[in-house]
N, C-alpha and C. Protein backbone atom coordinates (compact mmCIF):
# COMPACT_ATOMS: atom_id res chain seq x y z
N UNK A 1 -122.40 -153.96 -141.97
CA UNK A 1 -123.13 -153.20 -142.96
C UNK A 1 -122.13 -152.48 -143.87
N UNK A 2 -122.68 -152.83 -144.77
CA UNK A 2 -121.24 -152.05 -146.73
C UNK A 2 -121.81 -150.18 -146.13
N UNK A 3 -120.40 -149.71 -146.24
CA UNK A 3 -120.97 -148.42 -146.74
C UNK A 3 -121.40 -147.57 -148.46
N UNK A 4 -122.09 -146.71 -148.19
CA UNK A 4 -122.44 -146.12 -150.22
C UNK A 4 -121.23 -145.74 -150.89
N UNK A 5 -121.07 -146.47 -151.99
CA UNK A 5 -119.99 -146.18 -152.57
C UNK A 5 -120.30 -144.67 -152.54
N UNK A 6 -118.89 -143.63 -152.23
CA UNK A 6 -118.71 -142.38 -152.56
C UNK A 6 -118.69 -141.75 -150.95
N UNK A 7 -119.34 -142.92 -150.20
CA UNK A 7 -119.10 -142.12 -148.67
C UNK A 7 -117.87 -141.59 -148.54
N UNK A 8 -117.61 -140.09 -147.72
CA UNK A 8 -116.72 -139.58 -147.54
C UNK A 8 -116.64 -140.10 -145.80
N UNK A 9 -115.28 -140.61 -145.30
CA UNK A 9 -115.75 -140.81 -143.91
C UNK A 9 -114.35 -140.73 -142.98
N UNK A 10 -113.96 -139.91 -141.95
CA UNK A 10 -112.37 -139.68 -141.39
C UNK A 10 -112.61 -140.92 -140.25
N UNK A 11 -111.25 -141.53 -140.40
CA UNK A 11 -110.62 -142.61 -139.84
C UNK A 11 -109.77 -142.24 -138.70
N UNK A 12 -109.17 -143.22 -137.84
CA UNK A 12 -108.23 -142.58 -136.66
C UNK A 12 -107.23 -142.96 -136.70
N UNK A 13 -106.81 -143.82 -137.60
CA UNK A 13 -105.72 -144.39 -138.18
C UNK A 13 -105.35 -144.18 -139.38
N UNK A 14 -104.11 -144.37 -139.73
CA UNK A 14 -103.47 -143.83 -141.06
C UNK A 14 -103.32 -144.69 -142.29
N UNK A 15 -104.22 -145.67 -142.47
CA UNK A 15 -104.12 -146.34 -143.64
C UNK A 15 -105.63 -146.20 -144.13
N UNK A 16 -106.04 -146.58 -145.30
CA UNK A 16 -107.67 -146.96 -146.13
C UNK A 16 -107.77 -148.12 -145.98
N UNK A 17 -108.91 -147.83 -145.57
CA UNK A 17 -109.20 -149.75 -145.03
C UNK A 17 -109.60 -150.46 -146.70
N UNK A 18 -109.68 -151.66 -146.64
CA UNK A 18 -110.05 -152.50 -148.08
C UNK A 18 -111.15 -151.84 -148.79
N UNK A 19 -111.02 -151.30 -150.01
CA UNK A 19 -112.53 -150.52 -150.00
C UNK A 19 -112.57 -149.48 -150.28
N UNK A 20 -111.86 -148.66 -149.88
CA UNK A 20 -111.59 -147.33 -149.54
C UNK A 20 -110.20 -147.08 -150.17
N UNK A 21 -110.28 -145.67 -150.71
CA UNK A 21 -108.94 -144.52 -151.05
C UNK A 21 -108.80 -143.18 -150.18
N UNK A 22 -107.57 -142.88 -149.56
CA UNK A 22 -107.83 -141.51 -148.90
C UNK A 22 -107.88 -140.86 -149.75
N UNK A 23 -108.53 -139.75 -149.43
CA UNK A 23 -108.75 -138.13 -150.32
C UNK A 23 -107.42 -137.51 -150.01
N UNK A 24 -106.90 -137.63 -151.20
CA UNK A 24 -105.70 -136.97 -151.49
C UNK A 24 -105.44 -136.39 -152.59
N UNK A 25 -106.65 -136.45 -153.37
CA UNK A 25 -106.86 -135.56 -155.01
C UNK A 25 -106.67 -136.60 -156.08
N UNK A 26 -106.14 -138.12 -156.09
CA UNK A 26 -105.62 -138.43 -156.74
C UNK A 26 -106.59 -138.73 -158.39
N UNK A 27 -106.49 -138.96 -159.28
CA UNK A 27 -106.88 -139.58 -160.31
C UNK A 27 -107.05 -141.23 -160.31
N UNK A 28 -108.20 -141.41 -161.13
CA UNK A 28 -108.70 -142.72 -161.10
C UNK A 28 -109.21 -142.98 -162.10
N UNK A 29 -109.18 -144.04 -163.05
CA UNK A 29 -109.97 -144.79 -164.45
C UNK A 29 -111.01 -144.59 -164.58
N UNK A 30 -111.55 -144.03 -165.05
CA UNK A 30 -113.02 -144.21 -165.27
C UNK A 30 -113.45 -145.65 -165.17
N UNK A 31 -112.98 -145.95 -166.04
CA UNK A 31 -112.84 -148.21 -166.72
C UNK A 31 -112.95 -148.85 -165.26
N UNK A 32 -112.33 -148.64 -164.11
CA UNK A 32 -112.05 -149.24 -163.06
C UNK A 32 -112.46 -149.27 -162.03
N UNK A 33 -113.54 -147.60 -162.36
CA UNK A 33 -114.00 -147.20 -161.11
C UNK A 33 -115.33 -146.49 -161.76
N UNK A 34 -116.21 -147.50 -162.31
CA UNK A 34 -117.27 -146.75 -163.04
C UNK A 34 -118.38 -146.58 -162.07
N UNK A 35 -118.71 -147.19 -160.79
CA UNK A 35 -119.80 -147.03 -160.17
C UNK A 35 -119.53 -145.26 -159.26
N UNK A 36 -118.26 -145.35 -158.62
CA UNK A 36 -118.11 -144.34 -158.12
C UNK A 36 -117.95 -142.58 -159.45
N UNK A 37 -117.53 -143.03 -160.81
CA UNK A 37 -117.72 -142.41 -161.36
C UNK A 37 -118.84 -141.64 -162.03
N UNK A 38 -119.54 -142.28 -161.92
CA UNK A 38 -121.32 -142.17 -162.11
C UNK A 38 -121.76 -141.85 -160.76
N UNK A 39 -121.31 -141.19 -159.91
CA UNK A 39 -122.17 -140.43 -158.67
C UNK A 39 -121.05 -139.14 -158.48
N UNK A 40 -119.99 -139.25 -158.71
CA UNK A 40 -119.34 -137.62 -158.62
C UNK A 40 -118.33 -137.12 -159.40
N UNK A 41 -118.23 -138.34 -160.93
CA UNK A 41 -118.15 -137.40 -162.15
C UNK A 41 -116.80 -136.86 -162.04
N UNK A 42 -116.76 -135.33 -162.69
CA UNK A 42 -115.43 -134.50 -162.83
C UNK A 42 -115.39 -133.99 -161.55
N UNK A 43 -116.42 -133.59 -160.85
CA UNK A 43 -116.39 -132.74 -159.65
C UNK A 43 -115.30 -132.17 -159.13
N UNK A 44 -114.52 -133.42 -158.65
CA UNK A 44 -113.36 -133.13 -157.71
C UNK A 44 -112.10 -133.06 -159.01
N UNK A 45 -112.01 -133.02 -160.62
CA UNK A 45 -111.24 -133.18 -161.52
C UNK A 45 -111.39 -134.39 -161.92
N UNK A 46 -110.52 -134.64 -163.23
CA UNK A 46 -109.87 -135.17 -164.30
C UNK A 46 -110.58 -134.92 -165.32
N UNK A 47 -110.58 -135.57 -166.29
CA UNK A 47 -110.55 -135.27 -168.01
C UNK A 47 -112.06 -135.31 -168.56
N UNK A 48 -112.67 -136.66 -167.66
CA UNK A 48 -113.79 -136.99 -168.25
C UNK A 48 -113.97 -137.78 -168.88
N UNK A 49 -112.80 -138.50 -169.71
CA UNK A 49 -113.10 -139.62 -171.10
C UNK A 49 -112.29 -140.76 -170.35
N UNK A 50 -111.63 -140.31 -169.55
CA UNK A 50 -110.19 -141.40 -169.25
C UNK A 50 -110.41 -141.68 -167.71
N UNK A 51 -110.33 -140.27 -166.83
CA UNK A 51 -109.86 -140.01 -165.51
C UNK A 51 -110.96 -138.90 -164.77
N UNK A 52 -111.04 -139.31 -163.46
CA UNK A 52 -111.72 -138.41 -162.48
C UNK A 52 -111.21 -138.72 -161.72
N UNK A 53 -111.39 -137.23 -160.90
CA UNK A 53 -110.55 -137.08 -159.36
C UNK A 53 -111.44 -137.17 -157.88
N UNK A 54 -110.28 -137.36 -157.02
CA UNK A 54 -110.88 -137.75 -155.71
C UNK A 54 -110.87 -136.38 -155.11
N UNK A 55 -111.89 -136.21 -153.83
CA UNK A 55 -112.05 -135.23 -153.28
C UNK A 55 -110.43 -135.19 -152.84
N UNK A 56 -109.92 -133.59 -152.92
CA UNK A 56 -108.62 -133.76 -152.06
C UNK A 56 -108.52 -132.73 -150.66
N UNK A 57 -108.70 -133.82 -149.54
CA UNK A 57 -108.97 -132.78 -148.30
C UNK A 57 -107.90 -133.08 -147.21
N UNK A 58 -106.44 -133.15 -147.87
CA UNK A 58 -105.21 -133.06 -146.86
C UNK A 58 -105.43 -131.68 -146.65
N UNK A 59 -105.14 -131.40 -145.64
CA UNK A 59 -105.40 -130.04 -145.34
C UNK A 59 -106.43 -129.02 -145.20
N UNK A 60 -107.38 -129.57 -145.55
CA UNK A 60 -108.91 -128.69 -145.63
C UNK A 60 -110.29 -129.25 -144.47
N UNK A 61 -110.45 -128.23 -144.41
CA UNK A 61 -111.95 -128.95 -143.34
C UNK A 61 -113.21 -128.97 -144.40
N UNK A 62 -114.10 -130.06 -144.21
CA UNK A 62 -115.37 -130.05 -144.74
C UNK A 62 -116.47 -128.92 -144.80
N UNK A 63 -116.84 -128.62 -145.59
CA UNK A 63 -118.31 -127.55 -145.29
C UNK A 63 -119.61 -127.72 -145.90
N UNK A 64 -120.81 -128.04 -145.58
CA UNK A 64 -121.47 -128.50 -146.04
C UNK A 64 -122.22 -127.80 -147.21
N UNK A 65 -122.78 -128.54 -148.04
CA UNK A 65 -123.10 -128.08 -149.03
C UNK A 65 -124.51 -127.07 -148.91
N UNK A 66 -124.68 -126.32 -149.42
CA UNK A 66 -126.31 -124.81 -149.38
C UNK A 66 -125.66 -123.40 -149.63
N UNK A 67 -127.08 -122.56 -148.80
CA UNK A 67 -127.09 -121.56 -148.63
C UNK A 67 -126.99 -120.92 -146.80
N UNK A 68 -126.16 -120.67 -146.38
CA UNK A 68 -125.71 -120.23 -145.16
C UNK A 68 -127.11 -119.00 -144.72
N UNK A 69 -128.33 -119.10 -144.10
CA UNK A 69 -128.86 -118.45 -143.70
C UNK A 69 -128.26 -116.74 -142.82
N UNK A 70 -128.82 -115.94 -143.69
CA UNK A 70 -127.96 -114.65 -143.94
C UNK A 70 -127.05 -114.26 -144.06
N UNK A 71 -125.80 -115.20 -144.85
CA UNK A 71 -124.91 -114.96 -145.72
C UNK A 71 -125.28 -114.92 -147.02
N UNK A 72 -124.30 -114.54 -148.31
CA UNK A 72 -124.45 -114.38 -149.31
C UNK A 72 -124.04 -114.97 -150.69
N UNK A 73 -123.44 -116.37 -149.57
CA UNK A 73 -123.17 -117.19 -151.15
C UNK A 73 -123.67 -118.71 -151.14
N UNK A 74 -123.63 -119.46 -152.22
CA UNK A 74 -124.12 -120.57 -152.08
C UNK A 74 -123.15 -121.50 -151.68
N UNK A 75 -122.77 -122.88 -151.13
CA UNK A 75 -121.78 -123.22 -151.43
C UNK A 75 -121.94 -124.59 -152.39
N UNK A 76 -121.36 -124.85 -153.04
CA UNK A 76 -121.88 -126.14 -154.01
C UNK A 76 -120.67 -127.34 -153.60
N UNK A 77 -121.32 -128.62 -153.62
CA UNK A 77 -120.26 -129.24 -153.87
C UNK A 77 -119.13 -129.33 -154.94
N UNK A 78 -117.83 -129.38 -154.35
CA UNK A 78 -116.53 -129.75 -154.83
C UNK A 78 -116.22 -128.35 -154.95
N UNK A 79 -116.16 -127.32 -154.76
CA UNK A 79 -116.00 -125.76 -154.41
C UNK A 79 -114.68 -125.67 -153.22
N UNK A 80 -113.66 -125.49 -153.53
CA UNK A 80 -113.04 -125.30 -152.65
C UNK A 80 -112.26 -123.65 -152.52
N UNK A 81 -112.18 -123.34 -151.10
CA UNK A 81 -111.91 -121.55 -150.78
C UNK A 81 -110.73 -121.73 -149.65
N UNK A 82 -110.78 -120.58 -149.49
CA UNK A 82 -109.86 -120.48 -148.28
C UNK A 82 -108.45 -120.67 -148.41
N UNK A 83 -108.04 -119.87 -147.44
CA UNK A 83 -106.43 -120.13 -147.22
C UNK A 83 -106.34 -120.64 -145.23
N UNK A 84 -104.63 -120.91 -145.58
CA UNK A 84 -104.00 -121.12 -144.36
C UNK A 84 -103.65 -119.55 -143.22
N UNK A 85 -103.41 -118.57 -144.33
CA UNK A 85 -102.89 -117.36 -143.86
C UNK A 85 -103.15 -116.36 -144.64
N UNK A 86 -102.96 -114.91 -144.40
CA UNK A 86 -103.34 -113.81 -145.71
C UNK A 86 -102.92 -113.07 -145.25
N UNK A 87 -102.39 -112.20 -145.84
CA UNK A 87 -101.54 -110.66 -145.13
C UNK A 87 -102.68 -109.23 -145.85
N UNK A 88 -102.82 -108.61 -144.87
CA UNK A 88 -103.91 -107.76 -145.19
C UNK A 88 -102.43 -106.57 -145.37
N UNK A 89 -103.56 -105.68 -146.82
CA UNK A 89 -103.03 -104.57 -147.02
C UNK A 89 -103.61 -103.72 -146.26
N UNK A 90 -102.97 -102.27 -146.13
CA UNK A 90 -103.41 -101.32 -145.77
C UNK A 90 -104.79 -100.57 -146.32
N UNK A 91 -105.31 -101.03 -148.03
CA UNK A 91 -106.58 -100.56 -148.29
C UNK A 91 -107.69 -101.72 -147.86
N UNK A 92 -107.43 -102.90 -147.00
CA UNK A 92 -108.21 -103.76 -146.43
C UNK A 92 -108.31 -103.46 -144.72
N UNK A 93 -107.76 -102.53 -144.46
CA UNK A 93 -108.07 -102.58 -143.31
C UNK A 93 -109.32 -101.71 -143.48
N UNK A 94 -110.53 -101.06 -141.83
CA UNK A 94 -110.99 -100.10 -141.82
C UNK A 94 -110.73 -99.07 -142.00
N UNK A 95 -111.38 -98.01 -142.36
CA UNK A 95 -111.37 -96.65 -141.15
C UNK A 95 -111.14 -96.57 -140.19
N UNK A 96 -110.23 -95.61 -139.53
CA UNK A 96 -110.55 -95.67 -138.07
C UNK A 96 -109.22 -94.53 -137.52
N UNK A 97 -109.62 -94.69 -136.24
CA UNK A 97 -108.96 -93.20 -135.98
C UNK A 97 -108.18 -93.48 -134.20
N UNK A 98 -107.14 -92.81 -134.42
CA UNK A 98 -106.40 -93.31 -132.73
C UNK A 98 -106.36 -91.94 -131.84
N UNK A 99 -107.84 -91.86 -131.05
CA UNK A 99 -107.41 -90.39 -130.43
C UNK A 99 -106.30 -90.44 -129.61
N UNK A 100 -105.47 -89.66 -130.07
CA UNK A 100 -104.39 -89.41 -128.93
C UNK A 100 -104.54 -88.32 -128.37
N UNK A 101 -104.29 -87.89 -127.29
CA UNK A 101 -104.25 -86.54 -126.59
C UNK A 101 -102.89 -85.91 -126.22
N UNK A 102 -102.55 -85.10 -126.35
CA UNK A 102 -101.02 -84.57 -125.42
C UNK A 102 -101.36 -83.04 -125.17
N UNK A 103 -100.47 -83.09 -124.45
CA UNK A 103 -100.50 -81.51 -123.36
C UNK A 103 -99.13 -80.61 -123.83
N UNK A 104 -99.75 -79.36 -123.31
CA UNK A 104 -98.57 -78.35 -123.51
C UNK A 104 -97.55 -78.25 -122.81
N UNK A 105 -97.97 -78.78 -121.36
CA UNK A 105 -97.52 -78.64 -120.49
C UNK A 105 -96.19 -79.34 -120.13
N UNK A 106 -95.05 -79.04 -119.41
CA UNK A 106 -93.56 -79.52 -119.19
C UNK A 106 -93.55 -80.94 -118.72
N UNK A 107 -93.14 -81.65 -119.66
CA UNK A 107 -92.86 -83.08 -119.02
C UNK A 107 -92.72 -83.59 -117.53
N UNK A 108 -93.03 -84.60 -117.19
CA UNK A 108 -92.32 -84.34 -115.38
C UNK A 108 -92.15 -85.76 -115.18
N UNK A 109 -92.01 -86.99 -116.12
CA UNK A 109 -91.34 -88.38 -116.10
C UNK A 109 -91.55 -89.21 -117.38
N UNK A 110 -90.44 -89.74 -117.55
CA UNK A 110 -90.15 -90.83 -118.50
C UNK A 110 -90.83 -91.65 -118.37
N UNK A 111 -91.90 -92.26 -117.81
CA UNK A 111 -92.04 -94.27 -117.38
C UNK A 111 -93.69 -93.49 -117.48
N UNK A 112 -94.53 -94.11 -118.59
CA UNK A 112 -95.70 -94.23 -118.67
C UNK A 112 -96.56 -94.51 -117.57
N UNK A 113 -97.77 -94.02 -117.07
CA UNK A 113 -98.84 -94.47 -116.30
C UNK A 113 -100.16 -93.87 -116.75
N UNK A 114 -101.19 -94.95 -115.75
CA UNK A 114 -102.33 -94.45 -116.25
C UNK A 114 -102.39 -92.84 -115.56
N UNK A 115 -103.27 -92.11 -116.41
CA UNK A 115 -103.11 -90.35 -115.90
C UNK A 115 -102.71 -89.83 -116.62
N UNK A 116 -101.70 -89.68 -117.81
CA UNK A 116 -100.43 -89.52 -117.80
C UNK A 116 -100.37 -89.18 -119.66
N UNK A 117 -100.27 -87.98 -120.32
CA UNK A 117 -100.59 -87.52 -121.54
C UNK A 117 -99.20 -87.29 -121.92
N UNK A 118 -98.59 -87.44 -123.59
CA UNK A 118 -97.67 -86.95 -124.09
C UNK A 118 -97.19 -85.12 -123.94
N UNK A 119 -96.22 -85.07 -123.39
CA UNK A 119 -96.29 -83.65 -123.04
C UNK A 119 -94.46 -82.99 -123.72
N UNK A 120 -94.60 -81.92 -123.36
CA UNK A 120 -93.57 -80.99 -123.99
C UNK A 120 -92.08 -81.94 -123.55
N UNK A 121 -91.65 -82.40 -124.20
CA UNK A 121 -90.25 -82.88 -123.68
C UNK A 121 -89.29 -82.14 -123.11
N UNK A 122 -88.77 -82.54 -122.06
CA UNK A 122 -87.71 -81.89 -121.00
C UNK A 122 -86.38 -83.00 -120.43
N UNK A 123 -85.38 -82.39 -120.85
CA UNK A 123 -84.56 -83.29 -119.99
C UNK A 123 -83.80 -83.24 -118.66
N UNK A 124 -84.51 -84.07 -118.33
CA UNK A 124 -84.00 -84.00 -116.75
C UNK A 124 -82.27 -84.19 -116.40
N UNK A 125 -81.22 -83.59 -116.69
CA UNK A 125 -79.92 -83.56 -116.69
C UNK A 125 -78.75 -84.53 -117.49
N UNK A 126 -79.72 -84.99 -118.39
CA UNK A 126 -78.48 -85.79 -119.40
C UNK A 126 -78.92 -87.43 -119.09
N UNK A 127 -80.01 -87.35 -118.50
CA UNK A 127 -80.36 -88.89 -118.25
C UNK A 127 -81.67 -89.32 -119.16
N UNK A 128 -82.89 -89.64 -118.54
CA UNK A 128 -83.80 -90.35 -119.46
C UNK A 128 -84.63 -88.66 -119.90
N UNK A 129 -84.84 -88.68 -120.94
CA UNK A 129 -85.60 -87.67 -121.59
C UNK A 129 -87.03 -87.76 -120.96
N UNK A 130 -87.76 -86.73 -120.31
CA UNK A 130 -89.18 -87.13 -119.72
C UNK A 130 -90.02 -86.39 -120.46
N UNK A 131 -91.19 -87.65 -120.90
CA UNK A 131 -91.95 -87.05 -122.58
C UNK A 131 -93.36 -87.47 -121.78
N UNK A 132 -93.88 -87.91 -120.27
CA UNK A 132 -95.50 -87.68 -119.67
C UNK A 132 -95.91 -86.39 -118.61
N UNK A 133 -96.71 -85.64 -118.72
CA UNK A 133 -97.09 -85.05 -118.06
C UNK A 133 -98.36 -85.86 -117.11
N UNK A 134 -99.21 -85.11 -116.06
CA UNK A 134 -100.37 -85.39 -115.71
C UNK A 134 -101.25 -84.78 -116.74
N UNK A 135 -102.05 -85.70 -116.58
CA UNK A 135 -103.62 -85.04 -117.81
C UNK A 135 -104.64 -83.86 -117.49
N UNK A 136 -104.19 -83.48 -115.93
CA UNK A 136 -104.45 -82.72 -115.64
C UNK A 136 -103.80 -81.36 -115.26
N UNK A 137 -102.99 -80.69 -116.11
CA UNK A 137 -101.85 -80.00 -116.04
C UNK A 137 -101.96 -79.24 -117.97
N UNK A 138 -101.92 -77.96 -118.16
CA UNK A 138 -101.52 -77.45 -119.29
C UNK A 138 -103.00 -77.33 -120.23
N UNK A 139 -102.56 -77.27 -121.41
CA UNK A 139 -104.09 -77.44 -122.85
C UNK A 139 -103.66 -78.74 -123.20
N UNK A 140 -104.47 -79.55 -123.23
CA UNK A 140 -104.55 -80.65 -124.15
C UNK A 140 -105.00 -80.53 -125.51
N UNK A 141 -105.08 -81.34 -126.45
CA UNK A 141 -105.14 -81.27 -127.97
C UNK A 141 -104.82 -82.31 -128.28
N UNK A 142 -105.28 -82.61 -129.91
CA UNK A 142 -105.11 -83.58 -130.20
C UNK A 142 -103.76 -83.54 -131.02
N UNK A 143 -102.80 -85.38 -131.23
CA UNK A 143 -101.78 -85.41 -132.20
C UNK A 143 -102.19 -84.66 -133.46
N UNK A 144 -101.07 -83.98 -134.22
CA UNK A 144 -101.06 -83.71 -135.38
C UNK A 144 -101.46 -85.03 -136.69
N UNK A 145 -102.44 -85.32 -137.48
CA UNK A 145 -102.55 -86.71 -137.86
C UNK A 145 -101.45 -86.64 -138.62
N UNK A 146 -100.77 -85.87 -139.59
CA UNK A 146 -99.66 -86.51 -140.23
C UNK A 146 -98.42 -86.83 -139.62
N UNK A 147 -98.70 -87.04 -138.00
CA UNK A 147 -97.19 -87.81 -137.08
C UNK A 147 -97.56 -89.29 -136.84
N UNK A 148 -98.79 -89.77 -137.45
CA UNK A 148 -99.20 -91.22 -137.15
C UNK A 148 -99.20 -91.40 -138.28
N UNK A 149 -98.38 -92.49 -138.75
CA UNK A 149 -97.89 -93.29 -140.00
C UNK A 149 -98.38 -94.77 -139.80
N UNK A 150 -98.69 -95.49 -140.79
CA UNK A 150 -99.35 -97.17 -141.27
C UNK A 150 -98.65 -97.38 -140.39
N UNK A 151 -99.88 -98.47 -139.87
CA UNK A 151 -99.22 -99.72 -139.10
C UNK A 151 -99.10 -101.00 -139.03
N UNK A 152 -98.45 -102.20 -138.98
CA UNK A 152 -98.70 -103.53 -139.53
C UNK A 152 -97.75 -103.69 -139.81
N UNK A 153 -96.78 -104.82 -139.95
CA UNK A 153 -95.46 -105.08 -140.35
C UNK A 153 -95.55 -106.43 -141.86
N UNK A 154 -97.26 -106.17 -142.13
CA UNK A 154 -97.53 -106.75 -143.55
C UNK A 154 -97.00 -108.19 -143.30
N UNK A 155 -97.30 -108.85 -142.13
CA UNK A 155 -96.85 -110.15 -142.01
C UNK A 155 -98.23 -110.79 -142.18
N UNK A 156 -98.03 -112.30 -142.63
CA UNK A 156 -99.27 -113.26 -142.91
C UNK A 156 -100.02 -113.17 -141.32
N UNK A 157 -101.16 -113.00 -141.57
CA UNK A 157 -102.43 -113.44 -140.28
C UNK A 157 -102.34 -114.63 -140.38
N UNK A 158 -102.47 -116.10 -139.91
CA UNK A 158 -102.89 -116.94 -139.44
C UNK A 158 -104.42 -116.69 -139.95
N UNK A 159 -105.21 -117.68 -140.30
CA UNK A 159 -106.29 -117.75 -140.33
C UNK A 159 -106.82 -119.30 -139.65
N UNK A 160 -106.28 -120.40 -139.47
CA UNK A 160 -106.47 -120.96 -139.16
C UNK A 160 -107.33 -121.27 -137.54
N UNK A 161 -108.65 -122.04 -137.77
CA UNK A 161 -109.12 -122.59 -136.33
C UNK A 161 -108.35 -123.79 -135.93
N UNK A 162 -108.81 -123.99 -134.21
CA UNK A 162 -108.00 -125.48 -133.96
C UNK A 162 -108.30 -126.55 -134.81
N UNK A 163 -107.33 -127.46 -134.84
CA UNK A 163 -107.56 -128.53 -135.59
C UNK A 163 -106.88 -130.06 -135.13
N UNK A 164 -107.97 -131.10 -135.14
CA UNK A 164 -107.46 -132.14 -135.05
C UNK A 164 -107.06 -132.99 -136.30
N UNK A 165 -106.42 -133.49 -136.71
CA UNK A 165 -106.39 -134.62 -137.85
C UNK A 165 -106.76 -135.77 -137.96
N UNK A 166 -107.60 -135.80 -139.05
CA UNK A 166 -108.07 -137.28 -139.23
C UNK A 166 -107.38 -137.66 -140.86
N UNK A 167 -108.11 -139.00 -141.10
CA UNK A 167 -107.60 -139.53 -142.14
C UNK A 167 -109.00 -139.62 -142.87
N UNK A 168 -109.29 -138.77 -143.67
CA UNK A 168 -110.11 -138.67 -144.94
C UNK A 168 -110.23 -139.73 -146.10
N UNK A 169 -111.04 -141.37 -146.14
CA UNK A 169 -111.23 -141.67 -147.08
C UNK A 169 -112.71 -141.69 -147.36
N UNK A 170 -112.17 -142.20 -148.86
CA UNK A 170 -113.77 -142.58 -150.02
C UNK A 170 -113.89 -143.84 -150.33
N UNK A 171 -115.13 -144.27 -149.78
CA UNK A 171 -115.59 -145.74 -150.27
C UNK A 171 -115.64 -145.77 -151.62
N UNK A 172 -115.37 -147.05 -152.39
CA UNK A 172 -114.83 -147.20 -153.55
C UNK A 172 -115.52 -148.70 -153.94
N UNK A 173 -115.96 -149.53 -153.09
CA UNK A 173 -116.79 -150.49 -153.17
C UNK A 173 -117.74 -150.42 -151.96
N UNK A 174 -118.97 -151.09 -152.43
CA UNK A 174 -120.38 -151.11 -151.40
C UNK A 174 -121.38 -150.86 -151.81
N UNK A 175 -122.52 -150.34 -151.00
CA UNK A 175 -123.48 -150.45 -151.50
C UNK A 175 -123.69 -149.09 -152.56
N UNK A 176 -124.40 -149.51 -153.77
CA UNK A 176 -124.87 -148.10 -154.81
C UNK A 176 -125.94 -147.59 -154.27
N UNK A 177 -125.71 -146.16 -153.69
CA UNK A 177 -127.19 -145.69 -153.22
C UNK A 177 -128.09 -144.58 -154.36
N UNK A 178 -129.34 -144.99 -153.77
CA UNK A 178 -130.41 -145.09 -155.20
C UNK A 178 -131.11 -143.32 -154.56
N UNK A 179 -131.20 -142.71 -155.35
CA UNK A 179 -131.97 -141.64 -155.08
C UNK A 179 -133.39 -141.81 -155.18
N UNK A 180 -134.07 -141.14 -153.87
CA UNK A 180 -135.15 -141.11 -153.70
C UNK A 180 -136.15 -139.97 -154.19
C-alpha cells in the first residue's frame, strides 16, 4: 500500500527510502514537486514562486496540532518553540523565602547534624572553628535577610526529556489524499 504524499513518518534506519526525503528543512521546486506543494505550501518555508520547504525536525519532537485542554495556546501547524536549554534569571525565579534559624548560644561543634542551629562562633584552640549549637540551647531567631545573597551560578538548565532517535521522512510520491 503507497503512502499520502506529505506523510510525515520516522524510520529505524538512516537513509529515505525511494519516495521519500528526510526532514531536514531543505528546499524544493515547486516545478518538481507540485503535488506535495499543493498540500503544505510555504508552511515549513521558501519563497512561494520558485521554492518550499520541508518540515525540519533534526532535533525536534513532534506535537500535535490544537488546543491543549486547559492550557492557553493554540498550536498550529509548522509552529515551531522550544529550546534545548535556558538559563533562568534571577527575576524568573519565584518568591520565596529560606527560614533559617540560629541561636545565641556558644557553639559546641564544627560537623553539622540533624538538631543542630547556626550558633555564636567559638574556637576550640586553633583548630576547626565550631559554628553548631543544639536547637535546644540559647534564643533562637531568625538570619538577618541581607546575609543571604542570589543563588544560581546562571548556568543553562537542560530542558530536555529522554529521547530516542529516529529518522524523520516525507513522502514525496503516492497516493494524493482527498479531503473529506
Amino acid at each position: 500500500m503507497d503512502a499520502y504524499i506529505g506523510t510525515v513518518q520516522s524510520f529505524a534506519f538512516q537513509f529515505a527510502p525511494r519516495g521519500w526525503m528526510k526532514c531536514q528543512g531543505q528546499r524544493l521546486s515547486i516545478a518538481q514537486q507540485t503535488a506535495l506543494f499543493s498540500l503544505i505550501g510555504t508552511t515549513y518555508g521558501g519563497d512561494g514562486n520558485t521554492t518550499f520547504g520541508l518540515p525540519h525536525l533534526a532535533g525536534r519532537t513532534i506535537l500535535g496540532e490544537g488546543h491543549i485542554q486547559g492550557g492557553s495556546g493554540v498550536y498550529s501547524v509548522g509552529e515551531e518553540a522550544g529550546m534545548e536549554q535556558v538559563t533562568l534569571q534571577d527575576v524568573q525565579m519565584p518568591r520565596h523565602t529560606h527560614g533559617l534559624v540560629t541561636t545565641d548560644a556558644p557553639a559546641e561543634t564544627a560537623t553539622p547534624a540533624p538538631g543542630l542551629l547556626l550558633a555564636r562562633a567559638s574556637d576550640s584552640g586553633g583548630n576547626d572553628v565550631n559554628i553548631y549549637a543544639p536547637r535546644d540551647k540559647g534564643n533562637r531567631g531568625p538570619l538577618a535577610p541581607d546575609s543571604i545573597g542570589l543563588s544560581g551560578m546562571s548556568q543553562p538548565l537542560s530542558l530536555m526529556q529522554p529521547y530516542m532517535v529516529m529518522n524523520y521522512c516525507i513522502c514525496l510520491s503516492g497516493n494524493f489524499p482527498s479531503r473529506n
